[in-house]
N, C-alpha and C. Protein backbone atom coordinates (compact mmCIF):
# COMPACT_ATOMS: atom_id res chain seq x y z
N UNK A 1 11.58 -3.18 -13.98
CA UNK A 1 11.11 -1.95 -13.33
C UNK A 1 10.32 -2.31 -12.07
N UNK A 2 10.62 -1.62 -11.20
CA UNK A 2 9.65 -2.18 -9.55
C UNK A 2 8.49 -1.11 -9.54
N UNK A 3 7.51 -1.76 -9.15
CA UNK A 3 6.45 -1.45 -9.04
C UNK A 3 6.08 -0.90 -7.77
N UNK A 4 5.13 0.00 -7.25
CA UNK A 4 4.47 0.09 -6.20
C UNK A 4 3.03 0.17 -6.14
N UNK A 5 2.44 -0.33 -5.09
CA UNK A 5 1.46 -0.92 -4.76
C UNK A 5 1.13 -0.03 -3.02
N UNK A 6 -0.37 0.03 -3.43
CA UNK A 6 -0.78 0.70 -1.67
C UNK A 6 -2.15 -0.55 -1.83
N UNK A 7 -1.80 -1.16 -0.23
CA UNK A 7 -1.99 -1.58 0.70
C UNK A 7 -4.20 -1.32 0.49
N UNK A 8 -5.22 -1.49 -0.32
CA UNK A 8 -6.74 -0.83 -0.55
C UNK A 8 -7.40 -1.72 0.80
N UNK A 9 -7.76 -2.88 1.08
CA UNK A 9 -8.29 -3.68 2.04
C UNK A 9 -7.78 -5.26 1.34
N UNK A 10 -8.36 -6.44 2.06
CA UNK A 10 -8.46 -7.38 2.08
C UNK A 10 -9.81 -7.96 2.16
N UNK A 11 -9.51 -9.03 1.16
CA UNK A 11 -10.83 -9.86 0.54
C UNK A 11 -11.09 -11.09 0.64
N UNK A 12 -11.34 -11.89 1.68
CA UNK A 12 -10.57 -13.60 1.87
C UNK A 12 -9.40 -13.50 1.85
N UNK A 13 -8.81 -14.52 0.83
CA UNK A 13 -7.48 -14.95 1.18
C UNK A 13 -6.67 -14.03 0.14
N UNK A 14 -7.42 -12.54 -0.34
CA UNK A 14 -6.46 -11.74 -0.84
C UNK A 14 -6.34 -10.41 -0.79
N UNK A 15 -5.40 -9.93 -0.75
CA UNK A 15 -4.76 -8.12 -0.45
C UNK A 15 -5.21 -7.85 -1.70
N UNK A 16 -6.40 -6.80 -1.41
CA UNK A 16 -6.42 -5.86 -2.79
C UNK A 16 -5.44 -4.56 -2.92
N UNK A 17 -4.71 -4.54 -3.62
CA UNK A 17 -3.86 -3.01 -4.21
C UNK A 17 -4.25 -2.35 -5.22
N UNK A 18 -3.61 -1.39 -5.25
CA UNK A 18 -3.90 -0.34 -6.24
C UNK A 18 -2.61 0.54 -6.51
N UNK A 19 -2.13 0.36 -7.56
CA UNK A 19 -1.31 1.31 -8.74
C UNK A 19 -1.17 2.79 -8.59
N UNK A 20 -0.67 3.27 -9.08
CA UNK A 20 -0.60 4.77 -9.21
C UNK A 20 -1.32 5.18 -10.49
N UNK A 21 -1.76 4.04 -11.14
CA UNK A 21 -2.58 4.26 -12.48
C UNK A 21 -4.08 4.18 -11.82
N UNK A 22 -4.55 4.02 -10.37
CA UNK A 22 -5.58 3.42 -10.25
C UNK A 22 -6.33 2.01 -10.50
N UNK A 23 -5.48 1.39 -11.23
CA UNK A 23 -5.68 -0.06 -11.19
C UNK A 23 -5.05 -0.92 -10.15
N UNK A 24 -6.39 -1.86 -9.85
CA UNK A 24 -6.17 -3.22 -8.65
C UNK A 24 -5.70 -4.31 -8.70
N UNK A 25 -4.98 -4.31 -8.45
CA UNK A 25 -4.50 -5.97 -8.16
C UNK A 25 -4.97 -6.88 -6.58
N UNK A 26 -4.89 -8.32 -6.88
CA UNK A 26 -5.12 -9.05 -5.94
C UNK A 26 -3.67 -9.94 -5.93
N UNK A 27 -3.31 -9.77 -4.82
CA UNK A 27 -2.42 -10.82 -4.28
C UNK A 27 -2.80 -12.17 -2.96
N UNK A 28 -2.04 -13.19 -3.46
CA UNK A 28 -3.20 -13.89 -1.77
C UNK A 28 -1.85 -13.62 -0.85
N UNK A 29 -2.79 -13.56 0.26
CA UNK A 29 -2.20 -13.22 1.58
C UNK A 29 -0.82 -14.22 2.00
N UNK A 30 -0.86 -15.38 1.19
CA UNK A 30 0.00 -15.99 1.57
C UNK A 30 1.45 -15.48 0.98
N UNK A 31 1.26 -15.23 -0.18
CA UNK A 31 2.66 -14.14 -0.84
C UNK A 31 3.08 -12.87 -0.63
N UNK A 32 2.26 -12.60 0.50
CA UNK A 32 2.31 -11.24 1.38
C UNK A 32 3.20 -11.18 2.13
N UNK A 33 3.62 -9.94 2.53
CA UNK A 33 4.96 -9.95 3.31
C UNK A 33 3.96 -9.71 4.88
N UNK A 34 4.46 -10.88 5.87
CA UNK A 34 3.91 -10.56 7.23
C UNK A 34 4.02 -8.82 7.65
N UNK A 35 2.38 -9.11 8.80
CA UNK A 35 2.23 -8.13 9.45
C UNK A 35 1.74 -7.23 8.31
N UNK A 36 1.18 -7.10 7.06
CA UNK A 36 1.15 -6.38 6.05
C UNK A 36 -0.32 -5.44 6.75
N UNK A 37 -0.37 -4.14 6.13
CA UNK A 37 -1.83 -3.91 6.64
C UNK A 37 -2.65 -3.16 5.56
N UNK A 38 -3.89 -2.21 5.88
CA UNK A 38 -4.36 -1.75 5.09
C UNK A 38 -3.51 0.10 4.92
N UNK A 39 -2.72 0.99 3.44
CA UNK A 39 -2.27 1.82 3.29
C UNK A 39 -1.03 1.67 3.49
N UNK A 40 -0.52 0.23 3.99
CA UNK A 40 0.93 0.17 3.34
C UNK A 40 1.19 0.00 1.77
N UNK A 41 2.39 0.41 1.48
CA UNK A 41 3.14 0.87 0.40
C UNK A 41 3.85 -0.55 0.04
N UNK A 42 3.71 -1.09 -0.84
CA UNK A 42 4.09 -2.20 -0.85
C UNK A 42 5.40 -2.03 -1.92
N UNK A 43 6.66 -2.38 -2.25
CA UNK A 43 6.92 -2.61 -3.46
C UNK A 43 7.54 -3.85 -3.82
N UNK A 44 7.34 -4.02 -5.21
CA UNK A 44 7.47 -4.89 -5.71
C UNK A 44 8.78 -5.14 -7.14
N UNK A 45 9.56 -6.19 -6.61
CA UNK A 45 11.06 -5.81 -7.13
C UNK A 45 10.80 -6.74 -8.84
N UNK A 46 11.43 -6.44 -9.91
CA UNK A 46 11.75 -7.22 -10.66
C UNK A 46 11.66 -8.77 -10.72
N UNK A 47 12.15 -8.87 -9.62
CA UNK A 47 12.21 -10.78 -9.89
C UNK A 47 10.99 -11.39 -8.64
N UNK A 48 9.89 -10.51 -8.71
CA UNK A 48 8.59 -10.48 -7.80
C UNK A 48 8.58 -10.45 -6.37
N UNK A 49 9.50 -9.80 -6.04
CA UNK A 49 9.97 -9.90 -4.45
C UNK A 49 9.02 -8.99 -3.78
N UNK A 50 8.11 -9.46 -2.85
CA UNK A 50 7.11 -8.40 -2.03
C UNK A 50 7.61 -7.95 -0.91
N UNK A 51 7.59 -6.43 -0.90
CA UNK A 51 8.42 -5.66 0.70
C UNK A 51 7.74 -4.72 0.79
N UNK A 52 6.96 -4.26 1.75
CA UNK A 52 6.71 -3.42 2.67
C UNK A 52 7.30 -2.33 2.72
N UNK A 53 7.41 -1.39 1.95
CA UNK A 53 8.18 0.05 1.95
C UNK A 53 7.64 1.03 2.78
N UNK A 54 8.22 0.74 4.01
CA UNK A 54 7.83 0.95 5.55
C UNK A 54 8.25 2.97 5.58
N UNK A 55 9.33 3.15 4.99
CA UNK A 55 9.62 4.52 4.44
C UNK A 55 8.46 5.28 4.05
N UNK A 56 8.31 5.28 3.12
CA UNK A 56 7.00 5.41 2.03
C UNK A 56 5.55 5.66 2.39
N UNK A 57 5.66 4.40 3.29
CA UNK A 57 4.07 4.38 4.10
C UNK A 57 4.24 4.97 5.15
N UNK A 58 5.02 5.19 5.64
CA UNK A 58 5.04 6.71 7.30
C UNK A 58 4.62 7.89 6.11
N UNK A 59 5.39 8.44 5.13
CA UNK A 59 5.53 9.67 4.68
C UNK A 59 3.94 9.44 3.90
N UNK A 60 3.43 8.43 3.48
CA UNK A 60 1.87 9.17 2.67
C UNK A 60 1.24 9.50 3.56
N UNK A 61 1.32 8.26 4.54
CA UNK A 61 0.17 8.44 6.33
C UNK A 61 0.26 9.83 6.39
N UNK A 62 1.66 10.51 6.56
CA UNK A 62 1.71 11.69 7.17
C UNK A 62 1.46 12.59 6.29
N UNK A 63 1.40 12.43 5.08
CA UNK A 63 0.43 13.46 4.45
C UNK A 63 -0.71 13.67 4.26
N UNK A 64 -1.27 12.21 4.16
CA UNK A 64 -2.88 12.46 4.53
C UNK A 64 -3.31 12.87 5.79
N UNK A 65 -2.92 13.00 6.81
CA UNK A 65 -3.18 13.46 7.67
C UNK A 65 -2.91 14.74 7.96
N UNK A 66 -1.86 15.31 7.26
CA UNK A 66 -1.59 16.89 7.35
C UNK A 66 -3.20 17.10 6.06
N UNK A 67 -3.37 16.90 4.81
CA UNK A 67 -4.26 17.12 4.61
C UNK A 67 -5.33 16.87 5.29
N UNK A 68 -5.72 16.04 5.59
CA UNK A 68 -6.79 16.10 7.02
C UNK A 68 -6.96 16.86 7.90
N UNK A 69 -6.13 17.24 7.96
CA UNK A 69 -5.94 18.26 9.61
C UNK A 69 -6.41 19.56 9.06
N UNK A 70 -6.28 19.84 7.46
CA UNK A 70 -6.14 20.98 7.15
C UNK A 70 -7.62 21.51 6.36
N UNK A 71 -7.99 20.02 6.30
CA UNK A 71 -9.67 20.38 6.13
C UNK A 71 -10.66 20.63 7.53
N UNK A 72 -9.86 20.20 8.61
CA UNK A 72 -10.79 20.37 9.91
C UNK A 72 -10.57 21.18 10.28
N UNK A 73 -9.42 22.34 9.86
CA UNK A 73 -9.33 23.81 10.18
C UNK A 73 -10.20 25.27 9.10
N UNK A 74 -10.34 24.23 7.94
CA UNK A 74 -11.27 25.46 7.17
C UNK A 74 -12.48 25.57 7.68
């Protein structure tokens, strides 16, 4: 089953994530997929393959920000 993972900050030499359960993981930066940043969508395949689900992370960005937008109008 593949997993996904969002992008929480970085800690030394590791990417903290977080679950859809709310639980964190640490990965080190070196098993990171380049260019990785903070609120990318990471997923993670069966046989531990780390990718950047570049899809995924436009469409949350752009919802937090429509929610955003929509608290600076109330």
């Amino acid at each position: 089953m593949m997993k996904m993972l969002s992008v929480d900050r970085f800690e030394g030499n590791y990417v903290i994530c977080e679950d859809s359960e709310k639980k964190f993981f640490a990965i080190e930066k070196a098993e990171a997929p380049a260019g990785i940043a903070e609120g990318d969508i990471l997923r993670i395949t069966d046989d531990g393959a780390i990718e950047i689900d570049r899809e995924e992370t436009a469409r949350r960005k752009k919802s937090v920000a429509a929610r955003q937008q929509r608290v600076w109008e109330d």
